[in-house]
C-alpha atoms as a PDB file:
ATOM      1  CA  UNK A   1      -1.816 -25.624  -0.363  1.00  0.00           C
ATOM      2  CA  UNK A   2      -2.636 -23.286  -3.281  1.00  0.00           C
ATOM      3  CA  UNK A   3      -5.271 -20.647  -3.627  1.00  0.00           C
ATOM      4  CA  UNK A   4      -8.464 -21.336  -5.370  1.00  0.00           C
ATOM      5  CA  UNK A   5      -9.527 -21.400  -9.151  1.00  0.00           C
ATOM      6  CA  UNK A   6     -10.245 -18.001  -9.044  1.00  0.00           C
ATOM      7  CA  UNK A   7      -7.544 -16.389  -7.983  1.00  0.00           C
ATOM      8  CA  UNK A   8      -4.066 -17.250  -8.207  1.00  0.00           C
ATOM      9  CA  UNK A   9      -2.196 -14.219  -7.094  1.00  0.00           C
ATOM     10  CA  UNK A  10      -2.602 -11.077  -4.635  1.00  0.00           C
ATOM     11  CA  UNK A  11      -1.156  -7.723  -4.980  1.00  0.00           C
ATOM     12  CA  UNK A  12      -1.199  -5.984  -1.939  1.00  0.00           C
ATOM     13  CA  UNK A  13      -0.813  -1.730  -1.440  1.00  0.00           C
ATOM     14  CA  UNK A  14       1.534  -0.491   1.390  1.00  0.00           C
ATOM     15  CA  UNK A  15       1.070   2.511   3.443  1.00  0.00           C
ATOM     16  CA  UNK A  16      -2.582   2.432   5.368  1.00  0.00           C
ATOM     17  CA  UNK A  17      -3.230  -1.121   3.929  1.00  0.00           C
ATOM     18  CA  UNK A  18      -0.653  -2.975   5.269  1.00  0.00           C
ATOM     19  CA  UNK A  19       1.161  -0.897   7.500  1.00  0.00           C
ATOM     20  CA  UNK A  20       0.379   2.517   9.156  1.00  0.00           C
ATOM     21  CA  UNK A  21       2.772   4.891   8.480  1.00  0.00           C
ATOM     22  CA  UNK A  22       1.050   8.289   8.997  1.00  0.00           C
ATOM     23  CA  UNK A  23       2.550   8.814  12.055  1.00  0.00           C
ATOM     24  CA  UNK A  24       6.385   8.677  11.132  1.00  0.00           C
ATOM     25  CA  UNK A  25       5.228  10.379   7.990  1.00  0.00           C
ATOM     26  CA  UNK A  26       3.405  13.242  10.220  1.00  0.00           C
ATOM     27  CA  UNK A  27       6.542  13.440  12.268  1.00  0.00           C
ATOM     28  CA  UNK A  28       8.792  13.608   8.771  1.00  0.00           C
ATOM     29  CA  UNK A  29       6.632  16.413   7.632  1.00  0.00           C
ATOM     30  CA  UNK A  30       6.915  18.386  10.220  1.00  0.00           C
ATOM     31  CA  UNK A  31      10.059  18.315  11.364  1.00  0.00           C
ATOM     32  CA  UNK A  32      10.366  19.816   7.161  1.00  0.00           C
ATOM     33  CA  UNK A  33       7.825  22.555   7.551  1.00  0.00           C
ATOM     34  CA  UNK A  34       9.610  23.754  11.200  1.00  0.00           C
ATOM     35  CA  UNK A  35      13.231  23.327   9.365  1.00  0.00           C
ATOM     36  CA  UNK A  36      11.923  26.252   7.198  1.00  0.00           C
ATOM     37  CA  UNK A  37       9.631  28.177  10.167  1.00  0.00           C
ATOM     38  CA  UNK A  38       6.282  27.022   8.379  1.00  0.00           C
ATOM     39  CA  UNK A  39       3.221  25.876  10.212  1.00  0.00           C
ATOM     40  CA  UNK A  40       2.590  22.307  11.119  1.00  0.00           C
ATOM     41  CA  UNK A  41       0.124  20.122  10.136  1.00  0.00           C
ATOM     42  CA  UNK A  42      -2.057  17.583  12.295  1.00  0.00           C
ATOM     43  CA  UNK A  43      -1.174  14.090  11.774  1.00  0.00           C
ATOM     44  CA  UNK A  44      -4.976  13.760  10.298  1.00  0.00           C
ATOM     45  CA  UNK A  45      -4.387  16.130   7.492  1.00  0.00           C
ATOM     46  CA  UNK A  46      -1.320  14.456   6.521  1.00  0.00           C
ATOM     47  CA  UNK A  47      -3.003  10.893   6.832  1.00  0.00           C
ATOM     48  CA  UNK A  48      -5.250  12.454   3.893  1.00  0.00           C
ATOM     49  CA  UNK A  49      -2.175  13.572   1.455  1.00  0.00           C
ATOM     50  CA  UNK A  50      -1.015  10.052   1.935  1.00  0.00           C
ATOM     51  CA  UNK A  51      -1.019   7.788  -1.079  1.00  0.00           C
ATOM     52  CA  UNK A  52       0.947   9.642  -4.353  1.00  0.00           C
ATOM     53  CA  UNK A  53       4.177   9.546  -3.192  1.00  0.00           C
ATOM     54  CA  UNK A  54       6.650  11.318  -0.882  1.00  0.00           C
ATOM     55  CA  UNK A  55       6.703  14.588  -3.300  1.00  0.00           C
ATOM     56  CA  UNK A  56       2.873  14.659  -3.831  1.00  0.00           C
ATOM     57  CA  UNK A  57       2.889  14.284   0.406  1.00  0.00           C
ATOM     58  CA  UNK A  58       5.495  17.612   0.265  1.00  0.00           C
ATOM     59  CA  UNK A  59       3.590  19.460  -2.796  1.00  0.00           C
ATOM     60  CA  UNK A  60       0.333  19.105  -0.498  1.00  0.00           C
ATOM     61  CA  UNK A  61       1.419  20.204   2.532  1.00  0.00           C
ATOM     62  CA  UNK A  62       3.522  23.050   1.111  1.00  0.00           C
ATOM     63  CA  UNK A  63       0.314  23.975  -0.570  1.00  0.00           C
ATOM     64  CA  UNK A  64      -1.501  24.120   2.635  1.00  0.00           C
ATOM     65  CA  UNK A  65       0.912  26.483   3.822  1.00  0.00           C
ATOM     66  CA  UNK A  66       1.589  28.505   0.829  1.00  0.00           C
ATOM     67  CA  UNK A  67       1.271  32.009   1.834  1.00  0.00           C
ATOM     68  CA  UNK A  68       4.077  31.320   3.837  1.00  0.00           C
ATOM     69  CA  UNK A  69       6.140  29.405   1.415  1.00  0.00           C
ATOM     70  CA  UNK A  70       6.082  31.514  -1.621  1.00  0.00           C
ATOM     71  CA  UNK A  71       9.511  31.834  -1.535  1.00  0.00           C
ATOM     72  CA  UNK A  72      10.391  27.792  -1.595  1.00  0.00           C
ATOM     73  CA  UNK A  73      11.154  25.422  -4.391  1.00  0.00           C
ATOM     74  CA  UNK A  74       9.964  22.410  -3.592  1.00  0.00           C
ATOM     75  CA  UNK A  75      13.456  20.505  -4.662  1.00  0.00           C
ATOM     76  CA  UNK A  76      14.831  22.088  -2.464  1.00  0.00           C
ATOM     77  CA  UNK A  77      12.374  20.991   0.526  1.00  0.00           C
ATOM     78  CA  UNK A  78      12.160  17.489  -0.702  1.00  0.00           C
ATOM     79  CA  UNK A  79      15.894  17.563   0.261  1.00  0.00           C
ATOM     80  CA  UNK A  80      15.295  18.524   3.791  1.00  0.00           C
ATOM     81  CA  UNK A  81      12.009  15.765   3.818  1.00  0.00           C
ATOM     82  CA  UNK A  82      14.110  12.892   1.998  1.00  0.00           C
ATOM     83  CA  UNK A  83      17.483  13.424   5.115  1.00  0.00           C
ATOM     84  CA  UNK A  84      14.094  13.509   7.921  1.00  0.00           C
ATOM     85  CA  UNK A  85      11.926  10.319   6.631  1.00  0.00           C
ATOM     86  CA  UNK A  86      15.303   8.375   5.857  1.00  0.00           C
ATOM     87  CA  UNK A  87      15.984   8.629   9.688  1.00  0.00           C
ATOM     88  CA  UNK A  88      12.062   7.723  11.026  1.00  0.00           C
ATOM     89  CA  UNK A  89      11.058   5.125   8.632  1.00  0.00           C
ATOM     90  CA  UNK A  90       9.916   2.376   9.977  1.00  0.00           C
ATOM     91  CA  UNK A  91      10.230   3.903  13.926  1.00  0.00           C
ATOM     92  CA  UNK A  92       7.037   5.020  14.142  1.00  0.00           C
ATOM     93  CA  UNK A  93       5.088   2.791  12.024  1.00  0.00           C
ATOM     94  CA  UNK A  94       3.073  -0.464  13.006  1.00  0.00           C
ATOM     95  CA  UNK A  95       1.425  -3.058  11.091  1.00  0.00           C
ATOM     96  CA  UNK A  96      -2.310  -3.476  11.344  1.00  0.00           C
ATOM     97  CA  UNK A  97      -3.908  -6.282  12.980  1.00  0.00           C
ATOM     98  CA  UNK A  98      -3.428  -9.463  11.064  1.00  0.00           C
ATOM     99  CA  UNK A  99      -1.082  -8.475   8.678  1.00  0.00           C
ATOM    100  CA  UNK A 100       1.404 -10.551   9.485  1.00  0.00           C
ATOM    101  CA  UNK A 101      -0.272 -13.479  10.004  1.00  0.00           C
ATOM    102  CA  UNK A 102      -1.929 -13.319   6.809  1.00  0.00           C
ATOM    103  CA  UNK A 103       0.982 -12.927   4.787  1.00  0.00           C
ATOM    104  CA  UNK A 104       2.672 -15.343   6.281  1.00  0.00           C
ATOM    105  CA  UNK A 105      -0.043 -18.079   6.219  1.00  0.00           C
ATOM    106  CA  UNK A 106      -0.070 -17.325   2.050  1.00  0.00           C
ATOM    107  CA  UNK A 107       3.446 -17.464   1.721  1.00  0.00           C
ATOM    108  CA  UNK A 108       3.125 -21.120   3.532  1.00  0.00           C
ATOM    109  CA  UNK A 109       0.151 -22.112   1.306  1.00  0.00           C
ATOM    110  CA  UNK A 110       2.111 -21.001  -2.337  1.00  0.00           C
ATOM    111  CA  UNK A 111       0.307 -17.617  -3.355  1.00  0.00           C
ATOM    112  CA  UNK A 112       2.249 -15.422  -5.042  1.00  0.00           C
ATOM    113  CA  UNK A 113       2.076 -12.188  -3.651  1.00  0.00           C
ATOM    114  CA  UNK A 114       2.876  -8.793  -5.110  1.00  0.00           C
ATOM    115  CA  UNK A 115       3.267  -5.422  -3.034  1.00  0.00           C
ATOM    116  CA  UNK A 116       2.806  -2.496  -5.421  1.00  0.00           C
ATOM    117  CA  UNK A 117       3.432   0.871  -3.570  1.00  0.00           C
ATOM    118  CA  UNK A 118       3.519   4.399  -4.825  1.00  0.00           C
ATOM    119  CA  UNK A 119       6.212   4.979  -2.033  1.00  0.00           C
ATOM    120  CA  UNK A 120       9.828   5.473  -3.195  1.00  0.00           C
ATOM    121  CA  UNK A 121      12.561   2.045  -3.184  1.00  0.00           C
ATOM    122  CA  UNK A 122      14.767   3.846  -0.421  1.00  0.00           C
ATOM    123  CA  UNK A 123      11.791   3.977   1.847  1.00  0.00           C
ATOM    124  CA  UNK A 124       9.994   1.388   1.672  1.00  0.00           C
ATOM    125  CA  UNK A 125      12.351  -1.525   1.539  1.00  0.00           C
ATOM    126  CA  UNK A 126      13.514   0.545   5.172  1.00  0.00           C
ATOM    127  CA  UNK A 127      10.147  -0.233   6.433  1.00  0.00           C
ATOM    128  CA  UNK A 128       9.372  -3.685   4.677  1.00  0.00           C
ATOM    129  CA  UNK A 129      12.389  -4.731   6.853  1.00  0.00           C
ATOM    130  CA  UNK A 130      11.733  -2.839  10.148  1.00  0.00           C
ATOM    131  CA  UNK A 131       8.511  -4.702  10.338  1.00  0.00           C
ATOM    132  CA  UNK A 132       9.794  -8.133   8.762  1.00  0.00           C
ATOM    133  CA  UNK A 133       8.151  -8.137   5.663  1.00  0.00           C
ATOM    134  CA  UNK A 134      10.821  -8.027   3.333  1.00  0.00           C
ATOM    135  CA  UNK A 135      11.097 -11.679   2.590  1.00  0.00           C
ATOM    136  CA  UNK A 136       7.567 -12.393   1.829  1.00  0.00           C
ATOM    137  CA  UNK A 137       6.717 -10.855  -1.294  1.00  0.00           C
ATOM    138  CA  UNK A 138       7.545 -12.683  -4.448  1.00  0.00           C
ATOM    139  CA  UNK A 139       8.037  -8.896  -6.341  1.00  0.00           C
ATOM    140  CA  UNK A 140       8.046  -5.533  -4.762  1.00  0.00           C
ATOM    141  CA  UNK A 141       7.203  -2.347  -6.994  1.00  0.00           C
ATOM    142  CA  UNK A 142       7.695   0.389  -5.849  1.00  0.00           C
ATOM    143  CA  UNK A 143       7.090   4.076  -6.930  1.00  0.00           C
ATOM    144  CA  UNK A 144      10.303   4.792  -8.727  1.00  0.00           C
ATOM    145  CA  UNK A 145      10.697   1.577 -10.071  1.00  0.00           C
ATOM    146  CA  UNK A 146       8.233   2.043 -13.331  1.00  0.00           C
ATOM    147  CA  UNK A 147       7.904   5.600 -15.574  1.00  0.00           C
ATOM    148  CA  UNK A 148       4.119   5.379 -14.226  1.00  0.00           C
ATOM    149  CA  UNK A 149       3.003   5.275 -10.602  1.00  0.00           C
ATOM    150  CA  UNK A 150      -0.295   3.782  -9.710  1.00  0.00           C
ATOM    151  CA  UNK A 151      -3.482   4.541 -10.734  1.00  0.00           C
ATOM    152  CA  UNK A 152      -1.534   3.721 -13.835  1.00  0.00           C
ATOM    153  CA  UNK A 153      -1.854  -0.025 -14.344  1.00  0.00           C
ATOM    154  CA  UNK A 154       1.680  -0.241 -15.393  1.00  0.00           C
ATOM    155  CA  UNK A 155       3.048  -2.086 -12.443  1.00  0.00           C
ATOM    156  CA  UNK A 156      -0.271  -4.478 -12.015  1.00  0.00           C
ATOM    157  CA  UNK A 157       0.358  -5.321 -15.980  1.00  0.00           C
ATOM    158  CA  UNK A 158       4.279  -6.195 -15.681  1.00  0.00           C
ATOM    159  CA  UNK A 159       3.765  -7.919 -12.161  1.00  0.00           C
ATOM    160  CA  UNK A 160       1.575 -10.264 -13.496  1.00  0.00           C
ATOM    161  CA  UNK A 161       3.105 -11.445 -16.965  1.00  0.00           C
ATOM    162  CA  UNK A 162       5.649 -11.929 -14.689  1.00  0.00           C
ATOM    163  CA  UNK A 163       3.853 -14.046 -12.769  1.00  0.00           C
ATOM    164  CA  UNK A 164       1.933 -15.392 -15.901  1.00  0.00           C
ATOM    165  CA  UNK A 165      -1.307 -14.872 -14.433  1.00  0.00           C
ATOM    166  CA  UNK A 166      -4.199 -13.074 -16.269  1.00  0.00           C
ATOM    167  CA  UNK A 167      -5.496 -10.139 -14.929  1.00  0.00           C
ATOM    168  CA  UNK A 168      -9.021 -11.639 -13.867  1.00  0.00           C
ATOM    169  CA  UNK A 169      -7.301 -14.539 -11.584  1.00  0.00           C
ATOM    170  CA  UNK A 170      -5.399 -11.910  -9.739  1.00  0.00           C
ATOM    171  CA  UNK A 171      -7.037  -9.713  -7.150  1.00  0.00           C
ATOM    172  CA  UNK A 172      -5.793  -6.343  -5.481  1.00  0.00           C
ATOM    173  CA  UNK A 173      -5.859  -5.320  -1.985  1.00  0.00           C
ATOM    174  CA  UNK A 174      -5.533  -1.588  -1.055  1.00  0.00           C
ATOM    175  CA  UNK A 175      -7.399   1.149   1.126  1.00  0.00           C
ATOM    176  CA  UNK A 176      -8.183   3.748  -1.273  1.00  0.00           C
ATOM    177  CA  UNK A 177      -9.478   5.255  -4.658  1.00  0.00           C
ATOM    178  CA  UNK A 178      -5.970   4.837  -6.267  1.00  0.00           C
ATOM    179  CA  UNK A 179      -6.020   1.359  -5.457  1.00  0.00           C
ATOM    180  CA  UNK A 180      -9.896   1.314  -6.764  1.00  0.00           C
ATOM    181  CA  UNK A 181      -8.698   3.309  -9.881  1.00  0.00           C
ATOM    182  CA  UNK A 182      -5.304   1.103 -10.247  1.00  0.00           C
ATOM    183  CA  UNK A 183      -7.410  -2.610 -10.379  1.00  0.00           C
ATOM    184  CA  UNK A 184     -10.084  -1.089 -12.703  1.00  0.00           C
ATOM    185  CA  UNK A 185      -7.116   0.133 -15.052  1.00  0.00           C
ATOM    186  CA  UNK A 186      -5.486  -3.022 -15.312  1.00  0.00           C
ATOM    187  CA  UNK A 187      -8.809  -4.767 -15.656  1.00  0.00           C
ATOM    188  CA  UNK A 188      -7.943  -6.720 -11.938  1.00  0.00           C
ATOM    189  CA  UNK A 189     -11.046  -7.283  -9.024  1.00  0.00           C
ATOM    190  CA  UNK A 190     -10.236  -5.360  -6.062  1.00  0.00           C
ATOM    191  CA  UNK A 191     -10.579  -5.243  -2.508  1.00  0.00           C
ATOM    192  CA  UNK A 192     -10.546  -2.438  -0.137  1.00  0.00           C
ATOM    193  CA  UNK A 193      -9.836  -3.065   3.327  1.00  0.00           C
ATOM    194  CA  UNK A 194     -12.485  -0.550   6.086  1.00  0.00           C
ATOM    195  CA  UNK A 195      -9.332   1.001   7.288  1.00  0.00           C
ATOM    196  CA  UNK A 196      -6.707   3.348   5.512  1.00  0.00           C
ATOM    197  CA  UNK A 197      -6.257   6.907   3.866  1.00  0.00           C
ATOM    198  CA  UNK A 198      -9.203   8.391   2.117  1.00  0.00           C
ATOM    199  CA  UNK A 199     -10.772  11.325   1.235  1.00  0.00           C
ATOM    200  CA  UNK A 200     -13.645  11.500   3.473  1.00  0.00           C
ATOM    201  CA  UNK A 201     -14.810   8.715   1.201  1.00  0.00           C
ATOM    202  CA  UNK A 202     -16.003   5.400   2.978  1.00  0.00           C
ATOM    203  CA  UNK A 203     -14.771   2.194   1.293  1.00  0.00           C
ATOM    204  CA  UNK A 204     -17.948   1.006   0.687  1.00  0.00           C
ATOM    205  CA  UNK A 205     -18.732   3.923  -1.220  1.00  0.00           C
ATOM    206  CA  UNK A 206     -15.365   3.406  -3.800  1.00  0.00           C
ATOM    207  CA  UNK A 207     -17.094   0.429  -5.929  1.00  0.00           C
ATOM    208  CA  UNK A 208     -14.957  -2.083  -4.481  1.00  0.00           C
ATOM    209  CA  UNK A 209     -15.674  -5.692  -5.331  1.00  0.00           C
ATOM    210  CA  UNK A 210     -15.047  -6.507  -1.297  1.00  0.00           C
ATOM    211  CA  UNK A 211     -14.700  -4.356   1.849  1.00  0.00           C
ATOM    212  CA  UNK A 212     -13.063  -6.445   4.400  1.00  0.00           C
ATOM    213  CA  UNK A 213     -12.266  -5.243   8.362  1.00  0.00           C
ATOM    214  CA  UNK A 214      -9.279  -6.584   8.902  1.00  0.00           C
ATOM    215  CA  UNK A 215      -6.875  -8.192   6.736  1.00  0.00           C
ATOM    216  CA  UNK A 216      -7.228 -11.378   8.397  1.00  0.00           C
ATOM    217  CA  UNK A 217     -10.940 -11.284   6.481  1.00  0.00           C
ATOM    218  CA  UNK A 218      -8.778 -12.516   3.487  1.00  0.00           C
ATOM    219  CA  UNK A 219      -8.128 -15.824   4.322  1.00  0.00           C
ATOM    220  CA  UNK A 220     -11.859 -16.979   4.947  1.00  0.00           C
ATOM    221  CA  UNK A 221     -12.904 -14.841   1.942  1.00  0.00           C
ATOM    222  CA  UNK A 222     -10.925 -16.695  -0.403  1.00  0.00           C
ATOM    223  CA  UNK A 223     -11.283 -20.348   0.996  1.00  0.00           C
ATOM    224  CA  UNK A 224     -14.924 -19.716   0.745  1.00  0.00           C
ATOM    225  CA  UNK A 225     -15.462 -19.188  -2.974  1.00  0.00           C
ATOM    226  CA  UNK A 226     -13.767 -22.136  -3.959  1.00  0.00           C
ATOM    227  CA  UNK A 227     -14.502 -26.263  -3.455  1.00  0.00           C
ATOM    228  CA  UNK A 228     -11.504 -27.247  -5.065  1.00  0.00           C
ATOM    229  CA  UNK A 229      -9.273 -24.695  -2.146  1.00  0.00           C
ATOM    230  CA  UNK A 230     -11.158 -27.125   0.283  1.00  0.00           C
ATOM    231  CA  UNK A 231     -10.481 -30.178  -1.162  1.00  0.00           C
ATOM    232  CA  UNK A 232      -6.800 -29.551  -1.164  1.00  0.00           C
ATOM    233  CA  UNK A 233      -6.739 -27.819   2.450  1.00  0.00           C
ATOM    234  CA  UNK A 234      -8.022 -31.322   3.495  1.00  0.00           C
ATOM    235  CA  UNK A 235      -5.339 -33.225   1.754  1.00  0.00           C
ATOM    236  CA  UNK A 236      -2.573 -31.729   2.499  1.00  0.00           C
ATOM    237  CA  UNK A 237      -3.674 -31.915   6.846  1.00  0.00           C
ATOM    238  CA  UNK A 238      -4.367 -35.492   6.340  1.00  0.00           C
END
């Protein structure tokens, strides 16, 4: 099976699209800010630093606690964050609800699929494996593996001459106004799951193409705009 006429590949975000990794991020964070006797932070503050990077994540909360960190380069912290998050990530995380199954049911049906994360190689091919994803993905960018990070569309625009599809048959799936910002940049439709990390902001509100509740919502979504997906579902159970 193939995916329809319109679209013939998906890139998917990461962290609070796929998977949920504010709490092992939370826990990395803090376990940072404690190594140098600074405040804590609630795991719903961090959840809204979450989406730059690991060293925007640091810069954030070291700026939320900055009359007590005057004093502290931030190399220097990311040192003590990069030893704590190497040793959580993954433990702490989980998948959201119909993740996996999606994934996997494109992989079966021949859609290339793309995950382009802001989150650095050495953590998130830790977590792609902890939760089993690793072998899905036909690429995997990551944060550090372009000059440009997302909203850039850097990483959209190699993925898919890569791929050799155009920009308007591909379609990206994220959570939040970097992904929004990302698609528009790169001239790619997006959708925006109802879940994730944002800034107050509710998806609907991001001028998504789609909002869908789950990612399970994908599979129906995209069978339904095209006859000729049917056709071919039907053929190849026959």
């Amino acid at each position: 099976m193939t995916m329809n006429a319109q679209y013939e590949a998906v890139l998917f975000d990461l962290d609070g699209t796929l998977i949920d990794t504010a709490p092992e991020l939370a826990d990395a964070v803090n376990t940072t800010l404690r190594h140098f006797s600074l405040p804590a932070a609630d795991e719903a503050t961090v959840r809204g630093w979450i989406g730059h990077g690991t060293r925007a994540l640091v810069e954030q909360a070291l700026a939320a606690v900055k009359d007590h960190a005057r004093d502290l380069a931030l190399d220097t912290v990311m040192l003590e964050f990069a030893r704590n998050y190497r040793n959580i990530s993954g433990s702490r995380s989980r998948l959201y609800p119909g993740v996996e199954e999606t994934l996997e049911t494109l992989k079966r049906r021949g859609v290339p699929m793309v995950l382009v994360s802001n989150k650095e190689s050495v953590y998130a091919k830790r977590l792609l494996v902890s939760h089993r994803l690793d072998k899905l993905f036909d690429l995997q960018v990551f944060g550090d593996s372009f000059p440009e990070k997302k909203p850039s569309p850097l990483a959209v625009q190699r993925s898919l001459a890569h791929l050799r599809v155009v920009p308007p048959r591909a379609v990206l799936v994220g959570d939040s106004e970097i992904d929004v910002a990302t698609a528009r940049n790169a001239d790619v439709p997006v959708w925006l799951v109802s879940y994730g990390y944002r800034r107050q902001q509710r998806a609907t509100d991001l001028g998504a193409d789609r909002v869908i509740s789950t990612m399970v919502d994908l599979l129906p979504a995209m069978r339904s705009r095209s006859p000729v997906w049917h056709d071919r579902a039907r053929a190849g159970a026959e």
